[in-house]
Each structure stands twice: as C-alpha cells, then as structure tokens.
N, C-alpha and C. Protein backbone atom coordinates (compact mmCIF):
# COMPACT_ATOMS: atom_id res chain seq x y z
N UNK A 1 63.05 15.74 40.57
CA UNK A 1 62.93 15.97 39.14
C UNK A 1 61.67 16.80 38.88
N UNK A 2 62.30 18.16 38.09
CA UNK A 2 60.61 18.94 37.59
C UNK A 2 59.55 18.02 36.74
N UNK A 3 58.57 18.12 36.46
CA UNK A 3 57.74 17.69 35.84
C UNK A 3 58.30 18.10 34.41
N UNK A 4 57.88 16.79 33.64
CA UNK A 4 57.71 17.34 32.16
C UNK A 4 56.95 17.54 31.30
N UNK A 5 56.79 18.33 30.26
CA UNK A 5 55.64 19.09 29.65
C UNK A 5 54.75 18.28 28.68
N UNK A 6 53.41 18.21 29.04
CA UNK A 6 52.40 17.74 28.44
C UNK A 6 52.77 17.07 27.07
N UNK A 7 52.58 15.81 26.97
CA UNK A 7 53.30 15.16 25.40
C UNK A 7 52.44 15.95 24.76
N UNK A 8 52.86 16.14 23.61
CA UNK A 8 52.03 16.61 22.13
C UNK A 8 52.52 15.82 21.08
N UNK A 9 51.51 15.83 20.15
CA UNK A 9 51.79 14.58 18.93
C UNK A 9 52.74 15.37 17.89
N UNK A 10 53.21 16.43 17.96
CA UNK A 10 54.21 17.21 17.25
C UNK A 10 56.00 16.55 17.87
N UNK A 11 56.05 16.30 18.70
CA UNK A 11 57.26 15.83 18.97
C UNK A 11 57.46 14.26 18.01
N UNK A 12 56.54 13.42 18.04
CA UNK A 12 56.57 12.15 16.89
C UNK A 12 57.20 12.87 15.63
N UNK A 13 56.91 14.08 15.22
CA UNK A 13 56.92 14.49 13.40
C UNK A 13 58.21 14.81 14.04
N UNK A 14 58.69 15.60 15.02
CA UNK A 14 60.03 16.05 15.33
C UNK A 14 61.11 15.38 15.19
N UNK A 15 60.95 14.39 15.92
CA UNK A 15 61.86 12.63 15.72
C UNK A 15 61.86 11.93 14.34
N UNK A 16 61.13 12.28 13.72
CA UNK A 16 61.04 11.48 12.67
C UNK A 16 61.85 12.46 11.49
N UNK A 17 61.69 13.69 11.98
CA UNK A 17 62.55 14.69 10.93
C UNK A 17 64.03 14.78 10.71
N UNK A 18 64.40 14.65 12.63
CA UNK A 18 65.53 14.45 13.05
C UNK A 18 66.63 13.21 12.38
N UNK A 19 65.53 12.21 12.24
CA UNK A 19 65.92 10.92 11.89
C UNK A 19 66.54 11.03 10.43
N UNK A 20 65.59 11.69 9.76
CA UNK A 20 65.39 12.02 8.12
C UNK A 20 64.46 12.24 7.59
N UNK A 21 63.94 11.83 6.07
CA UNK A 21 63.12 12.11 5.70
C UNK A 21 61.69 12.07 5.98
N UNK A 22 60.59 12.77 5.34
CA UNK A 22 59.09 12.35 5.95
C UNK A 22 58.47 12.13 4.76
N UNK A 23 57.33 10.75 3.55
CA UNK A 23 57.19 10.83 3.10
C UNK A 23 55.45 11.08 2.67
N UNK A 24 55.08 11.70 2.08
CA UNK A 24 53.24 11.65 2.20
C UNK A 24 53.14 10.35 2.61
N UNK A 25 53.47 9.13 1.84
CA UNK A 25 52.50 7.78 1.91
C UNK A 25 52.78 7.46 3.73
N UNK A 26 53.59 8.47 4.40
CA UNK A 26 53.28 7.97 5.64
C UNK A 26 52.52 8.84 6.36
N UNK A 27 51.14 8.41 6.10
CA UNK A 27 50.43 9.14 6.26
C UNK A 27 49.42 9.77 7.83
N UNK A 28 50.01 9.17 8.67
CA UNK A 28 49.68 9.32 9.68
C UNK A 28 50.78 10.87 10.22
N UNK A 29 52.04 10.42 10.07
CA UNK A 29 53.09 11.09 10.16
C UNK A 29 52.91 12.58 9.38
N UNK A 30 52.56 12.45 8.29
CA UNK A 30 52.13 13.61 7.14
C UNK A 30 51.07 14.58 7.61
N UNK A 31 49.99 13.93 7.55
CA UNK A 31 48.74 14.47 8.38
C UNK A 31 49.78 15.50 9.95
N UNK A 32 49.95 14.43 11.01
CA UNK A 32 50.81 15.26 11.53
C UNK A 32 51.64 16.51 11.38
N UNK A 33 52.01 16.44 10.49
CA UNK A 33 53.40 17.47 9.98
C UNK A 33 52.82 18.79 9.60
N UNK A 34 51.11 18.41 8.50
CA UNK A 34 50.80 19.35 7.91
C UNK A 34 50.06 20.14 9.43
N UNK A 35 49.34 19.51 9.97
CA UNK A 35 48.52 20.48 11.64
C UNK A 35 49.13 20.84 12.02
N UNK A 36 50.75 20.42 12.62
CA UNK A 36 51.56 21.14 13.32
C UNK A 36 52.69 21.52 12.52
N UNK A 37 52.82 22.16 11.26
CA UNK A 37 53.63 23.12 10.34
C UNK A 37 54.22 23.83 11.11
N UNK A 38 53.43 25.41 11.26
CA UNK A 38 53.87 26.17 11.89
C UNK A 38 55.17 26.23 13.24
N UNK A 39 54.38 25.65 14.21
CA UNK A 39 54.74 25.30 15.38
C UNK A 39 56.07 24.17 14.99
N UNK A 40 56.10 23.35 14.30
CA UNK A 40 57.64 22.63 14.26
C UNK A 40 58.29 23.71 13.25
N UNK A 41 57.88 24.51 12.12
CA UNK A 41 59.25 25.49 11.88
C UNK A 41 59.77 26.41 12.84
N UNK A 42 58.75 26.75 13.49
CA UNK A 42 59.26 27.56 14.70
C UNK A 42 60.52 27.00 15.83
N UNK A 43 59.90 25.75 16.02
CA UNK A 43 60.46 24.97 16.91
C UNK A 43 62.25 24.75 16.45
N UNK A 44 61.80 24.08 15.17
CA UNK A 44 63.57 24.03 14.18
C UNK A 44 64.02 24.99 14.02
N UNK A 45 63.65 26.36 13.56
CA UNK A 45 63.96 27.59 13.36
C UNK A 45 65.13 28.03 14.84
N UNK A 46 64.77 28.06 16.21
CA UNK A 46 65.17 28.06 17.60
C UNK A 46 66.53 27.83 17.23
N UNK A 47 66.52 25.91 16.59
CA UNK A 47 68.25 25.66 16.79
C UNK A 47 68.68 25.47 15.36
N UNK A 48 68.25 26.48 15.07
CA UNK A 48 69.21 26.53 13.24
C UNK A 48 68.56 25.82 12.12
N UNK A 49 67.45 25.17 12.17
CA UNK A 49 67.35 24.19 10.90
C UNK A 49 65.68 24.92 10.28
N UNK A 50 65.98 24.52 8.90
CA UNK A 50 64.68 24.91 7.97
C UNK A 50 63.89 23.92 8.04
N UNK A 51 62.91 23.59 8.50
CA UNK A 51 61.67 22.80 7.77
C UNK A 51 61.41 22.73 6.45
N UNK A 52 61.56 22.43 5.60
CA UNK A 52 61.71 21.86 4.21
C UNK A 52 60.07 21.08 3.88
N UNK A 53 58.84 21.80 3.36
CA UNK A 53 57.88 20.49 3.04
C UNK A 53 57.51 20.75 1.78
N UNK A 54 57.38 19.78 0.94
CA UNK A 54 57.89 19.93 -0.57
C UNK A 54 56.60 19.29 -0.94
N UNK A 55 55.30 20.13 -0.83
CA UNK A 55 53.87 19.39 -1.15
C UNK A 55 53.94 18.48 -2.57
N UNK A 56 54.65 19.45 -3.38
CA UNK A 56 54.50 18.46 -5.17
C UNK A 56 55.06 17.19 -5.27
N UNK A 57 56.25 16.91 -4.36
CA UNK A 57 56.74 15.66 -4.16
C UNK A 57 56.39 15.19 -3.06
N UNK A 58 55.82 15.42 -1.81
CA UNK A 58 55.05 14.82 -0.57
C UNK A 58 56.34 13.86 -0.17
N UNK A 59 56.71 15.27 0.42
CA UNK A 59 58.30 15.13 1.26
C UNK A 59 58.43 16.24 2.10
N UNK A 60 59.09 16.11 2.86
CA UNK A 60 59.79 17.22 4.63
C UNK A 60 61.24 16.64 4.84
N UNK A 61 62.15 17.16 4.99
CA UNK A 61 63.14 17.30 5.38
C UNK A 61 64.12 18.57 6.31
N UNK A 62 64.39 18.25 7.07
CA UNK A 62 65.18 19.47 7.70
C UNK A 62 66.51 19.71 6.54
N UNK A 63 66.66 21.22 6.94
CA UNK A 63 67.98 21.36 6.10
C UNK A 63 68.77 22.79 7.17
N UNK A 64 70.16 22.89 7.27
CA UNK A 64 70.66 23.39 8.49
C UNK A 64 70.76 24.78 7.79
N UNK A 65 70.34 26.18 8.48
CA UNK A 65 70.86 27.14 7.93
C UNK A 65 72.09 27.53 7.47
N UNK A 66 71.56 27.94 6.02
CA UNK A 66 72.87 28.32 5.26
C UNK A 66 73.90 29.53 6.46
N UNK A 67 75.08 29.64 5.52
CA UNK A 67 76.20 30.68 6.29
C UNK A 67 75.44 32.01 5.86
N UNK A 68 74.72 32.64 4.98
CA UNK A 68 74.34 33.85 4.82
C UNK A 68 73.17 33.83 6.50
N UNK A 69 72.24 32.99 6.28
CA UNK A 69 71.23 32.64 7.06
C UNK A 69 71.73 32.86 8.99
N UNK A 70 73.06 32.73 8.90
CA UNK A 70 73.60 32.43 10.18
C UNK A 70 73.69 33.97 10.80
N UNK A 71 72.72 34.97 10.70
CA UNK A 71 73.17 35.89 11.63
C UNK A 71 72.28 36.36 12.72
N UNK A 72 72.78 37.35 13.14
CA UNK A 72 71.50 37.57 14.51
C UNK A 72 71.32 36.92 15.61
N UNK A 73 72.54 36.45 15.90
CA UNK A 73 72.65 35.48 17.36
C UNK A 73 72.51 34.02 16.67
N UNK A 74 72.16 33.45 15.12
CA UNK A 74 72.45 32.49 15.02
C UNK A 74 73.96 31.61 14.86
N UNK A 75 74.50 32.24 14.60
CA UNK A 75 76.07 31.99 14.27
C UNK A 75 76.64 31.56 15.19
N UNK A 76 75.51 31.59 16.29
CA UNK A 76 76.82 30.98 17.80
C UNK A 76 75.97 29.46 18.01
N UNK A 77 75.34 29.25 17.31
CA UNK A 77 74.53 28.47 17.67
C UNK A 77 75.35 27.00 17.01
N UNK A 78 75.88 25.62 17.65
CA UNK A 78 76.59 24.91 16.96
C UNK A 78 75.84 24.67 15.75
N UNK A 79 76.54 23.36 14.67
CA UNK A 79 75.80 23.13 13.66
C UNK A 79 75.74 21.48 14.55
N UNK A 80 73.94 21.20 14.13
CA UNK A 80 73.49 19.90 14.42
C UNK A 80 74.06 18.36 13.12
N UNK A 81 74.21 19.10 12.02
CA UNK A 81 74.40 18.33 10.93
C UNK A 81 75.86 18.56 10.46
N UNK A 82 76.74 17.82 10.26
CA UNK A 82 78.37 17.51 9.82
C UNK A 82 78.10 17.55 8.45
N UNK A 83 78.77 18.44 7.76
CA UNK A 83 78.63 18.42 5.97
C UNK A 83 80.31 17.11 6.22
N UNK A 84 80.25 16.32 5.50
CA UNK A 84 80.86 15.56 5.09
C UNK A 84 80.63 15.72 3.54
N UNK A 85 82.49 15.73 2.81
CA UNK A 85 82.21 15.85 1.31
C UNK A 85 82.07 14.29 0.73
N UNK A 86 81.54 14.11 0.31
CA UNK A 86 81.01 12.69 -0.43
C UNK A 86 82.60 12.04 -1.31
N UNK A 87 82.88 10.99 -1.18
CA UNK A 87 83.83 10.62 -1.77
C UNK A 87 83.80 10.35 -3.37
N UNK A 88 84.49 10.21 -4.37
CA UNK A 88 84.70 10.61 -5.64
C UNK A 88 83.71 9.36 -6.11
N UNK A 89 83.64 8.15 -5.64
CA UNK A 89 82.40 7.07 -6.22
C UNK A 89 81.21 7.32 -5.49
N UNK A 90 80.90 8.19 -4.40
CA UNK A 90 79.54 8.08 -3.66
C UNK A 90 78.91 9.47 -4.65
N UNK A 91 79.72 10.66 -4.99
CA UNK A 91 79.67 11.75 -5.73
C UNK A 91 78.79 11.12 -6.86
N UNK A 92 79.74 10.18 -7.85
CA UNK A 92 79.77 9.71 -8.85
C UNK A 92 77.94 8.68 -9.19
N UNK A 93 78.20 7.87 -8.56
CA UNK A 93 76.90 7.18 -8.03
C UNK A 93 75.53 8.62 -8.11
N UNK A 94 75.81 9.35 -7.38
CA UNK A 94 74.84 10.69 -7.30
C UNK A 94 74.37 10.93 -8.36
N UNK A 95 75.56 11.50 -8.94
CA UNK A 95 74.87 11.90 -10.63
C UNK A 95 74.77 10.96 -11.49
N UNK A 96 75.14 9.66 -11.23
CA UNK A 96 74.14 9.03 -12.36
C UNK A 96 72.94 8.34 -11.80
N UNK A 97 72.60 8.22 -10.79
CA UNK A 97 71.29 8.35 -10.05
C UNK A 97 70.27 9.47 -10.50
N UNK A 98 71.27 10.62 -10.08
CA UNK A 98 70.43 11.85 -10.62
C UNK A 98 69.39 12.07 -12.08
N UNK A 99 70.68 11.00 -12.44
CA UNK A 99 70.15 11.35 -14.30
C UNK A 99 69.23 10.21 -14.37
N UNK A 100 69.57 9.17 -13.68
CA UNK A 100 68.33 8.20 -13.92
C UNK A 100 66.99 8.66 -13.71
N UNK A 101 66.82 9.50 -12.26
CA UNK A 101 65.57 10.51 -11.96
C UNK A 101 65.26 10.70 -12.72
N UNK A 102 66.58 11.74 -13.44
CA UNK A 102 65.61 12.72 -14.13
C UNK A 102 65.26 12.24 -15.27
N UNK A 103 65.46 11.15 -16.14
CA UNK A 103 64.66 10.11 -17.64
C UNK A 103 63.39 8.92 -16.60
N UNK A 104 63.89 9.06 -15.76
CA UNK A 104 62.06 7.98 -14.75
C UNK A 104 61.53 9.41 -14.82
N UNK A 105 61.59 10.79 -14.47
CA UNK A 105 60.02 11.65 -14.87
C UNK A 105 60.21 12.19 -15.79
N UNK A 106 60.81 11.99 -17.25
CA UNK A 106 60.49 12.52 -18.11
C UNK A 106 60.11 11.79 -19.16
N UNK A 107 60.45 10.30 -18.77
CA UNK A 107 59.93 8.99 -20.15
C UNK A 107 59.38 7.77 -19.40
N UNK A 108 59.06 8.10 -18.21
CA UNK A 108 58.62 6.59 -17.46
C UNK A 108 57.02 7.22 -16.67
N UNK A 109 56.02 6.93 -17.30
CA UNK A 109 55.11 7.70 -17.29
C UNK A 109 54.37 6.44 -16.50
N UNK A 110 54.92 5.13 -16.62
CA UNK A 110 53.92 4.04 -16.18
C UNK A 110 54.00 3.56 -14.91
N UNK A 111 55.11 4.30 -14.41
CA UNK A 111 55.83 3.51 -12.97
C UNK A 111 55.77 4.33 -11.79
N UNK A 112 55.38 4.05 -10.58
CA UNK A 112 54.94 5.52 -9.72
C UNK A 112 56.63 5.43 -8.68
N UNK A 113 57.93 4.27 -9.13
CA UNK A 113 58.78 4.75 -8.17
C UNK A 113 59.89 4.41 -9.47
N UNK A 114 61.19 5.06 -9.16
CA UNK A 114 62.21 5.21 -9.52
C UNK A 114 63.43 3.82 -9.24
N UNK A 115 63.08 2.97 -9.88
CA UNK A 115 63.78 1.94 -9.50
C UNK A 115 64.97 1.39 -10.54
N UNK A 116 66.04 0.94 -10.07
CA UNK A 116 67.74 1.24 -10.76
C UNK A 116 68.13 -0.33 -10.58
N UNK A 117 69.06 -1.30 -11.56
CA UNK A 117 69.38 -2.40 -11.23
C UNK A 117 70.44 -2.14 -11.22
N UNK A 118 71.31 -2.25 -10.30
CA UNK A 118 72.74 -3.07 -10.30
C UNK A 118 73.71 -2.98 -11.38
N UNK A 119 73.35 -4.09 -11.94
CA UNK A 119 73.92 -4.40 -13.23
C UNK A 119 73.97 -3.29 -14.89
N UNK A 120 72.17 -3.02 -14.42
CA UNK A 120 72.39 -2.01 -15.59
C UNK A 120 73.27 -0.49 -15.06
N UNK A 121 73.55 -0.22 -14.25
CA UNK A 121 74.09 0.86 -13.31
C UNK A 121 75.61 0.49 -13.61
N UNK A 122 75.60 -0.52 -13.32
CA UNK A 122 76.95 -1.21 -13.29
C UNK A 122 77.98 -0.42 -15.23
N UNK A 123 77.44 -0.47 -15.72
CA UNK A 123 77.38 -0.64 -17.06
C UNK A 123 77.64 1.38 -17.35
N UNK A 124 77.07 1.69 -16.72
CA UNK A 124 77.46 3.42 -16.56
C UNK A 124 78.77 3.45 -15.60
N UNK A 125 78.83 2.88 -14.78
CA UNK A 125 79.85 3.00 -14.01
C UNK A 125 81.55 2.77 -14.41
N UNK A 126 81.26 1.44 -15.12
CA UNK A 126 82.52 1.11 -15.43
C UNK A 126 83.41 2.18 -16.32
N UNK A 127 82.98 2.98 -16.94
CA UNK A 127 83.65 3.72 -17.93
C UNK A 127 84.46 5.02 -17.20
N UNK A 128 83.64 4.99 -15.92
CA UNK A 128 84.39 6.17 -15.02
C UNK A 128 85.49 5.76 -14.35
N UNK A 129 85.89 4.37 -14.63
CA UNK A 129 87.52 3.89 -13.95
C UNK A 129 88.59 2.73 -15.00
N UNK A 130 89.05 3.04 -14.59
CA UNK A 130 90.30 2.63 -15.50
C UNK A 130 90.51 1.43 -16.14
N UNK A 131 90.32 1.14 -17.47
CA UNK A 131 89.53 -0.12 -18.53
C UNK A 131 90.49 -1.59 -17.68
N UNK A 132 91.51 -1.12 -16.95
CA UNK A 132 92.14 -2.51 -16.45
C UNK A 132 91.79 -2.95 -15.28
N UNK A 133 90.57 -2.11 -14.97
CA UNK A 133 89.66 -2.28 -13.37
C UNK A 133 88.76 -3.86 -13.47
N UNK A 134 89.33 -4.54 -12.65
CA UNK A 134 88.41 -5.38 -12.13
C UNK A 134 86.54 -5.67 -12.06
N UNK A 135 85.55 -6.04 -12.61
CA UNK A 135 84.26 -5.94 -12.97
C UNK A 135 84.08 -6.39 -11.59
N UNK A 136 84.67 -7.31 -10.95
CA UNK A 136 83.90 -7.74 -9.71
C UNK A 136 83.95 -7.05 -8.56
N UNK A 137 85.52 -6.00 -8.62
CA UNK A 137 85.60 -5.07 -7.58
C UNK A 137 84.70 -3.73 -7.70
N UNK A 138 84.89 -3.63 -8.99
CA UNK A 138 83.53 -2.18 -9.44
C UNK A 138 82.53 -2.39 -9.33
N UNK A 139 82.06 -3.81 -9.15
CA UNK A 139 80.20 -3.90 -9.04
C UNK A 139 80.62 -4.43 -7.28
N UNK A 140 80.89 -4.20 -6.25
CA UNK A 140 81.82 -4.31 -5.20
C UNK A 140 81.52 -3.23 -4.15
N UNK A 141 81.97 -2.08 -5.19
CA UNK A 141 82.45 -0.74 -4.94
C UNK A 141 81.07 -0.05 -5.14
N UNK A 142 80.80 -0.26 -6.32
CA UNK A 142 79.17 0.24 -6.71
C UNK A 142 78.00 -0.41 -5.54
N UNK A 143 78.16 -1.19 -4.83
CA UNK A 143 76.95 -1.91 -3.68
C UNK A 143 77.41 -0.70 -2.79
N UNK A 144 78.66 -1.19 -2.30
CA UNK A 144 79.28 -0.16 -0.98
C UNK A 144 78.65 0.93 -1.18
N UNK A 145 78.92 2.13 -2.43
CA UNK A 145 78.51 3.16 -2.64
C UNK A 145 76.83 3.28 -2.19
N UNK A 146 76.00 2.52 -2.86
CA UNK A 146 74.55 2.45 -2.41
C UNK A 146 74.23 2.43 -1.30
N UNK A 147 75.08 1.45 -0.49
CA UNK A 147 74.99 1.59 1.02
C UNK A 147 75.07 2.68 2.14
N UNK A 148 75.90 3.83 0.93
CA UNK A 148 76.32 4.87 1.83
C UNK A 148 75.14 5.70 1.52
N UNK A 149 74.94 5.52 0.38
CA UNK A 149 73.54 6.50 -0.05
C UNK A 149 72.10 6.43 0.32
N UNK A 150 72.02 5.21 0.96
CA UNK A 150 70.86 4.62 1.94
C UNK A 150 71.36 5.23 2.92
N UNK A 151 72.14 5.16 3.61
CA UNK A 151 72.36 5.79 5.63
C UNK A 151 72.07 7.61 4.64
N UNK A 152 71.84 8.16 4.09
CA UNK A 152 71.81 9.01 3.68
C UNK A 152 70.21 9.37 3.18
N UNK A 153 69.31 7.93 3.06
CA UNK A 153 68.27 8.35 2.44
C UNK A 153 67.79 8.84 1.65
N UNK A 154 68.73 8.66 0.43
CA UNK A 154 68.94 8.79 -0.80
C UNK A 154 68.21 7.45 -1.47
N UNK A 155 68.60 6.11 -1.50
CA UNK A 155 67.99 5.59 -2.33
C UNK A 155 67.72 4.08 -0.77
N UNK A 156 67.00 3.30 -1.22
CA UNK A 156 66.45 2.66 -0.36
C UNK A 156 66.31 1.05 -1.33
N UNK A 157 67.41 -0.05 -0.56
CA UNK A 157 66.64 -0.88 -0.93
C UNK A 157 65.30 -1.91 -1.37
N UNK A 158 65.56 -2.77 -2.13
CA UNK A 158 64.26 -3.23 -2.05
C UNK A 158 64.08 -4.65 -1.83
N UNK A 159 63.80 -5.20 -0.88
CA UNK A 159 63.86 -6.09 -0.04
C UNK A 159 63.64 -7.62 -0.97
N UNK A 160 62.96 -7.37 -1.90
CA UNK A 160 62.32 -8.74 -2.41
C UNK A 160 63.51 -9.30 -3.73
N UNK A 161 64.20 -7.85 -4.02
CA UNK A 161 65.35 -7.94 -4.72
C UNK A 161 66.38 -7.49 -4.52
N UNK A 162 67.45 -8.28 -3.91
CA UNK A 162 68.50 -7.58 -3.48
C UNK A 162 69.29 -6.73 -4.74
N UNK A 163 69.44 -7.05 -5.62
CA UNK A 163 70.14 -5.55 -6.99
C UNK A 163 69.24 -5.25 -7.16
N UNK A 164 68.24 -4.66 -6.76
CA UNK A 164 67.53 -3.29 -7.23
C UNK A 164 67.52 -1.97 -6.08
N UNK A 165 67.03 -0.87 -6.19
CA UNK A 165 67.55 0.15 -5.38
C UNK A 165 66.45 1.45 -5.93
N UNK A 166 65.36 1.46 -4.89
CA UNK A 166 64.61 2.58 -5.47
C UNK A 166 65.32 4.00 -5.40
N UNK A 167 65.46 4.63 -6.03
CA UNK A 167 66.14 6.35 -5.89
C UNK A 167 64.60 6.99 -5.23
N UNK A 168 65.05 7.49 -4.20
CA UNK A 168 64.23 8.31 -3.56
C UNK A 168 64.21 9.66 -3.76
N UNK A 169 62.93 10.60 -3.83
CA UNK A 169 62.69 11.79 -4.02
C UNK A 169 63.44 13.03 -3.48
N UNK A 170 64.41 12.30 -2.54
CA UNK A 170 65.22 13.11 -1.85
C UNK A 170 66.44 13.48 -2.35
N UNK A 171 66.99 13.00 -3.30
CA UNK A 171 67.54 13.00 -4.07
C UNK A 171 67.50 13.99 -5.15
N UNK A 172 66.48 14.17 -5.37
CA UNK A 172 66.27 15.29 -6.59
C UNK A 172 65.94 16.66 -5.66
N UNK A 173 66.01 16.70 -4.85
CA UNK A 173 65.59 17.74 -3.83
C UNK A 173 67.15 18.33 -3.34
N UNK A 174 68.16 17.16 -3.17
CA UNK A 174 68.95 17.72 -2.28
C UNK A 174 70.15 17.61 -3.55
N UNK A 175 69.89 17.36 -4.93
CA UNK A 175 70.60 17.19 -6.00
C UNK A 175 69.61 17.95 -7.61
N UNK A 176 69.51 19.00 -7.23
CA UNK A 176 68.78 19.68 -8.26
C UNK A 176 69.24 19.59 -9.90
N UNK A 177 68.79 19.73 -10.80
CA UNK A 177 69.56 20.01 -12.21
C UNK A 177 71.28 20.30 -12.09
N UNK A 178 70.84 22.02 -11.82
CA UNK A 178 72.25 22.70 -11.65
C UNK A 178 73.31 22.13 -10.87
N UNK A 179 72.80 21.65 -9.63
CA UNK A 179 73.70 20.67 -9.07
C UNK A 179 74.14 19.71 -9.85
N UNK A 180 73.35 19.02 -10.10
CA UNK A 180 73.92 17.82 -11.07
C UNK A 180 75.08 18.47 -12.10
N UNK A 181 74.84 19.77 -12.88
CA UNK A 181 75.93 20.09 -13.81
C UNK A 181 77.29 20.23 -13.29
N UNK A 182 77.18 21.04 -11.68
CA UNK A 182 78.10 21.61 -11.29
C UNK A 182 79.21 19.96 -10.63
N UNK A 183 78.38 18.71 -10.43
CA UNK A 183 78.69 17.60 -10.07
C UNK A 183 79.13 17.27 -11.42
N UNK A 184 78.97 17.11 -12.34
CA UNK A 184 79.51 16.82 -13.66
C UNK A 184 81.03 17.47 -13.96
N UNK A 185 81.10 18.60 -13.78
CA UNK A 185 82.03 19.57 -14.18
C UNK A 185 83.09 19.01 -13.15
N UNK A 186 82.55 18.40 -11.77
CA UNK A 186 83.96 18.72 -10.54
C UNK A 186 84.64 17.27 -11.04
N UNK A 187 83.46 15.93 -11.35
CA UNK A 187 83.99 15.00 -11.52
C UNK A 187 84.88 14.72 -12.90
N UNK A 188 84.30 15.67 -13.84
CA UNK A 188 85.03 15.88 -15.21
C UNK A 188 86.58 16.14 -15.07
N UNK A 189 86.84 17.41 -14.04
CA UNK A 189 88.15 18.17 -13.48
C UNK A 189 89.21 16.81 -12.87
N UNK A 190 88.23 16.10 -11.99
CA UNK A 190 88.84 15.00 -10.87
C UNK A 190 89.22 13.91 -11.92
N UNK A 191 88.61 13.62 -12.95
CA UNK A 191 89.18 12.42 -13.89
C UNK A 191 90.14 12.98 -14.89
N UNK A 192 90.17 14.48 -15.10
CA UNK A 192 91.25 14.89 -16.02
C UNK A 192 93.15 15.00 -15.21
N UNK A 193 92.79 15.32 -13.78
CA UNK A 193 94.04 15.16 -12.59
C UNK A 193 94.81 14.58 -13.11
C-alpha cells in the first residue's frame, strides 16, 4: 500500500460539507472553512460542486453545478447529488415554512431562531386537503413531512419539545422569495387538477 498524504485539517470542513450543512455557531468547523476557503472551492470545484459560504447568514453548503455550468470537460463528470422532486406535502410543508421565515425576519425581532409548532402549522395545513380529511392523519402526514425535511436539513428538531421544529437558514437559501412564488403557482396548478 502507497503511503497516504499528510492529514490536513481541511478534509474535517470537507466531510462535514459532504454531510450537509456548516453553521457559524460551529465554530471550530467555521474558523476552519474560512482559512481553508480557497483550497476546498478548488478542491469541490475538481468534482462538480460550488462551495456556497453565505457570511450574512453564517452558513456553507455545497451546491452541484448547474447544466449551463456543466461544460469544458465537466459534463462527463457524474452528478454526486440525486435531484429528487419533493412530493406534493413535503413541497407544500416548504412553502409554508418558507413563509413562516420569512414573518420570523420581518416581525420577530426578539428571537435569534425560527421556531414552528405542530399544531399551529397544523392549522395552515389543513385547508390544503380535502375538508373530509381526517385531523389525525394530516397532523400524521404533517410529522412524516418534517421528517423528510430534517434528512434534508431543512428544519431540525428540538429535542426538549417534541412539536416544535426549528426552520433552519437553509431553507431560505435553497428556497428564495421567487422560489417560494414559483412553489405557490405549481401547488396552486396541482390543487386546481
């Protein structure tokens, strides 16, 4: 077996990118990310992916080059990340997450995280399915959904309360305004079917 190459503390930020998100308050990790910038976009750049570091929200995420992005010998290169389309309640869940974001930074001036109950969620939800729907299967369906949006790193339980669900910053990053409209409009189309 050849020898292998001198550890460097840039491979930790690598793994951890790979994994998902990176947030400032982890700050050992952060510190990391910011010394070796360069050298890990370079590194991601190699097999297709953007380094993403979003100083105003003190966040990093990889994101896979777009199809314009794919040329010049990149196009042969597989894709590391599976776009999977989100199903019509994980969609759904999104944008009213989204919108919760976006009234926690525009009227919640006292609270430094984005936190959503259940029940009051529950209460937006129901109107998007059919008035002879079951309350216990829709607040059911609405957990499941969260669940999927956590393996996603989207919103993150909170341990001391099981119905609550912080919305994470990643979210508004990987679900912008316009997104959100254009998510409005598809689910508008999908409930008129």
């Amino acid at each position: 077996m050849s020898e292998i190459p001198e550890f460097r503390e840039r491979g930790i930020v690598a793994v951890h990118l790979l994994q998902g998100v990176i947030y400032e308050e982890q700050e050992e990790i952060w510190s990391l990310l910011l010394s070796n910038e360069s050298d890990l976009s370079d590194y991601f750049c190699e097999i297709g992916l953007s380094l993403v570091i979003d100083r105003t929200e003190g966040m990093a995420y990889l994101r896979q080059f777009s199809d314009d992005e794919r040329t010049g010998g990149y196009e042969r290169l597989p894709r590391l990340f599976r776009k999977a389309p989100l199903t019509y309640k994980v969609t759904l869940l999104c944008m009213l997450l989204r919108e919760e974001y976006r009234k926690f930074e525009e009227e919640d001036l006292d609270n430094e995280r984005c936190v959503v109950e259940v029940d009051s969620l529950l209460e937006l939800w129901k109107p998007c399915f059919p008035a002879e729907s079951d309350e216990v299967t829709l607040r059911k369906q609405l957990i499941a959904s969260f669940k999927q949006l956590e393996n996603l790193k989207f919103v993150s339980g909170i341990k001391d309360e099981p119905d609550s669900w912080e919305v994470r910053k990643l979210l508004k990053a990987r679900i912008p305004i316009e997104e959100l409209e254009r998510l409005r409009d598809q689910l508008t189309a999908f409930e008129n079917e």
